[in-house]
C-alpha atoms as a PDB file:
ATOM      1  CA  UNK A   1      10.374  18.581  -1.079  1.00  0.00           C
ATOM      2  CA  UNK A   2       9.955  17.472   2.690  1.00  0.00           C
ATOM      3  CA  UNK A   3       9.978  13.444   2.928  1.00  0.00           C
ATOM      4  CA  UNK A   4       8.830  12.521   6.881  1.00  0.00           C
ATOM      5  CA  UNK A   5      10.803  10.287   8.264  1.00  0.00           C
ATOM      6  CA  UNK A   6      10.756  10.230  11.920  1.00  0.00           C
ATOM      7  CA  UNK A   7       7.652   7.777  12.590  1.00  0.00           C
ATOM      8  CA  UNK A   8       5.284   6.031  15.586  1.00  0.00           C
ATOM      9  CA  UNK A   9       7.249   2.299  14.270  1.00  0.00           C
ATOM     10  CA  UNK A  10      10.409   1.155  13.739  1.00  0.00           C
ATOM     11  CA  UNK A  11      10.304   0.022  10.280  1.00  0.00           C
ATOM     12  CA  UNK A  12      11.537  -3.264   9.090  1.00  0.00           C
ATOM     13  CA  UNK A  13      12.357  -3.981   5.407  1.00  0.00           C
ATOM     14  CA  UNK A  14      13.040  -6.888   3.375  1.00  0.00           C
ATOM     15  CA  UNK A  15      14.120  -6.339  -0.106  1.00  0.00           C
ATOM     16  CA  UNK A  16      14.130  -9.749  -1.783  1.00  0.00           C
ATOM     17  CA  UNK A  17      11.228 -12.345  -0.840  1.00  0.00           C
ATOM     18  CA  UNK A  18       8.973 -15.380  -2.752  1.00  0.00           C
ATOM     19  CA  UNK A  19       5.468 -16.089  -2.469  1.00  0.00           C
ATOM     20  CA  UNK A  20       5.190 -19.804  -3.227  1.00  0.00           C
ATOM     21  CA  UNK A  21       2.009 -20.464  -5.090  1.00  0.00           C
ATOM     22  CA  UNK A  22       0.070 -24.187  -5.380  1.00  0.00           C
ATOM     23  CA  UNK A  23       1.692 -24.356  -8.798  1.00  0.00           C
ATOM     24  CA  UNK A  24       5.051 -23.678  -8.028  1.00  0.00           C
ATOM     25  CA  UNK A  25       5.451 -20.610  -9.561  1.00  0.00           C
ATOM     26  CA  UNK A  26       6.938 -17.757  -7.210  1.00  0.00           C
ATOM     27  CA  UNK A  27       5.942 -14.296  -6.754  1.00  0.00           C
ATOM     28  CA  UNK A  28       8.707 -11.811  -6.174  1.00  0.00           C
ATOM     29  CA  UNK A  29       8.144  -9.055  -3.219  1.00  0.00           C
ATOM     30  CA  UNK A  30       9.387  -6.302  -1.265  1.00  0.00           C
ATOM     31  CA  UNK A  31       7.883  -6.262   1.954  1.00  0.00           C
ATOM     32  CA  UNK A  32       7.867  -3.235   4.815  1.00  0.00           C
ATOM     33  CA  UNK A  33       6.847  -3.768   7.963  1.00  0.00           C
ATOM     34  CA  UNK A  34       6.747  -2.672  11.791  1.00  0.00           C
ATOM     35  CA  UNK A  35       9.985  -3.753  13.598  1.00  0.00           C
ATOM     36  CA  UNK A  36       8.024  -6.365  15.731  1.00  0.00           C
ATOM     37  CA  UNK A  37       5.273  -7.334  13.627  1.00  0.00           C
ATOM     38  CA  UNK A  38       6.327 -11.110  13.847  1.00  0.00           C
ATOM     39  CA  UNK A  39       5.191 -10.610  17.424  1.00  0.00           C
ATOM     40  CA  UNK A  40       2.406  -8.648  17.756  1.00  0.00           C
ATOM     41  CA  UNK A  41       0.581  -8.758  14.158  1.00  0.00           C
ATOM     42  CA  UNK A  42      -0.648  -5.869  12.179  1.00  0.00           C
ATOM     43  CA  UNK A  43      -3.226  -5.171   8.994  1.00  0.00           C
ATOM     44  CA  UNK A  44      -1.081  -5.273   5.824  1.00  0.00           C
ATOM     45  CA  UNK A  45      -1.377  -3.328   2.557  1.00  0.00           C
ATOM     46  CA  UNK A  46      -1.188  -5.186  -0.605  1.00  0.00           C
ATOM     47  CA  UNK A  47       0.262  -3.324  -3.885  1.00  0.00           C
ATOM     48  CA  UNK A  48       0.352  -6.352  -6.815  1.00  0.00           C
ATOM     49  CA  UNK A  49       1.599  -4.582 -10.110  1.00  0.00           C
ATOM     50  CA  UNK A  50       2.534  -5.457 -13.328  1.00  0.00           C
ATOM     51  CA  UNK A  51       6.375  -3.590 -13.559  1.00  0.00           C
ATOM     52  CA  UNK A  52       9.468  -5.160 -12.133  1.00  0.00           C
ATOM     53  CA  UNK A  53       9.544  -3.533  -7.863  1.00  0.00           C
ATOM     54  CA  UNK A  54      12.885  -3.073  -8.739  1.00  0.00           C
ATOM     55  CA  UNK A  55      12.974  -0.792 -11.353  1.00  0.00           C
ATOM     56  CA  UNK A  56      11.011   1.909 -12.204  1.00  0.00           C
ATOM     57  CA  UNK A  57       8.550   2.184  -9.127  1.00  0.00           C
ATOM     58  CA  UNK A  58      11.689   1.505  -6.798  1.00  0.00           C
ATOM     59  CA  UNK A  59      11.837   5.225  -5.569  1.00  0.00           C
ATOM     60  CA  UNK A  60       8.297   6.154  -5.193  1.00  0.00           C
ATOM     61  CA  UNK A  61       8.609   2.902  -2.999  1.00  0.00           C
ATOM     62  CA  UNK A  62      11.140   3.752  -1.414  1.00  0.00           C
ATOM     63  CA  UNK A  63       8.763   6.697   0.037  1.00  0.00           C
ATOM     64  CA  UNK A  64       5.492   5.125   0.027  1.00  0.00           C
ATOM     65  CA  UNK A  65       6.050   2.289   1.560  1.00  0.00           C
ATOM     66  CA  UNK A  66       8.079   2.935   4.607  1.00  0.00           C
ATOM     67  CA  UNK A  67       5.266   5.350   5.305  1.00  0.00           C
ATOM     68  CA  UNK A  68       3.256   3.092   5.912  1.00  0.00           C
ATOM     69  CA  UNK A  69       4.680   0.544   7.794  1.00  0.00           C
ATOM     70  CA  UNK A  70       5.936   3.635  10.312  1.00  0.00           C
ATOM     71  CA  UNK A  71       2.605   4.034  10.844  1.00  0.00           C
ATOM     72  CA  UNK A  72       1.801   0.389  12.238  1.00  0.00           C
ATOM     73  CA  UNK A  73       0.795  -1.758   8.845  1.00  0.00           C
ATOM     74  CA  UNK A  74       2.814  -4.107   6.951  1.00  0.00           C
ATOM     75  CA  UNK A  75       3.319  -2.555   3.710  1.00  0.00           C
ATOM     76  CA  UNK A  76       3.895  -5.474   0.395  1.00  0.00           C
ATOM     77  CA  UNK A  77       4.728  -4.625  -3.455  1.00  0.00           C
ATOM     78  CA  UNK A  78       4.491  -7.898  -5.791  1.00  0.00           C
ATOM     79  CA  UNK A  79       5.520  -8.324  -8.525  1.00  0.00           C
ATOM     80  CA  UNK A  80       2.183  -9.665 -10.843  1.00  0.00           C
ATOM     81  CA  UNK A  81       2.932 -13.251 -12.313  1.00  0.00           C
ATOM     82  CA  UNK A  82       5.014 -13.154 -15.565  1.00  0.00           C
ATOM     83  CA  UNK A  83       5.929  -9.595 -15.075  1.00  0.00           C
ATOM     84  CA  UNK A  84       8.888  -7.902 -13.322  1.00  0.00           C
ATOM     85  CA  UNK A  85      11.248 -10.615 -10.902  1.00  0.00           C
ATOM     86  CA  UNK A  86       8.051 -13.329 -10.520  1.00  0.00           C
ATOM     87  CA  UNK A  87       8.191 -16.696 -12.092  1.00  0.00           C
ATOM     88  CA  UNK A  88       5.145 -18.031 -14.510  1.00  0.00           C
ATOM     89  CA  UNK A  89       3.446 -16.510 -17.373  1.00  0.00           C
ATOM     90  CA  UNK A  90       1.113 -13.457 -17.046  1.00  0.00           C
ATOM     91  CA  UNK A  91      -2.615 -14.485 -18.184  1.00  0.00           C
END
């Protein structure tokens, strides 16, 4: 199998972040983006499951993701509350 990885971006990645909701309760993410993204804002790409991002879906991920953000979005995988590293109970 052939897995591109020359792309238009530079990709940024950061493996560990929270999503603070109202209620305290934090969402766990992965986010990809496009190296300068802080600076010149892009469309993003929400993926909200129910299975830890670290574990099972971490290599399909690891492909899908980066894709994208090479290609000038900003890529995010939560973690649904209750399930996988996010805090609260899932309803």
């Amino acid at each position: 199998m052939k897995i591109k990885t020359d792309f238009p971006y530079r990709i940024r990645e950061i493996e560990n972040t929270w999503i603070p909701l109202a209620d305290g309760t934090r969402l766990a993410a992965r986010i990809w983006l496009p190296e300068d993204a802080e600076q010149n804002p892009v469309p993003a790409l929400l993926e909200y499951l129910p299975y830890r991002k670290s574990d099972g879906t971490a290599v399909r991920d690891a492909l899908r993701h980066p894709y994208f953000a090479g290609h000038g979005y900003a890529s995010i995988r939560v973690d649904m509350r209750g399930s996988g590293d996010s805090d609260g109970i899932l309803y």
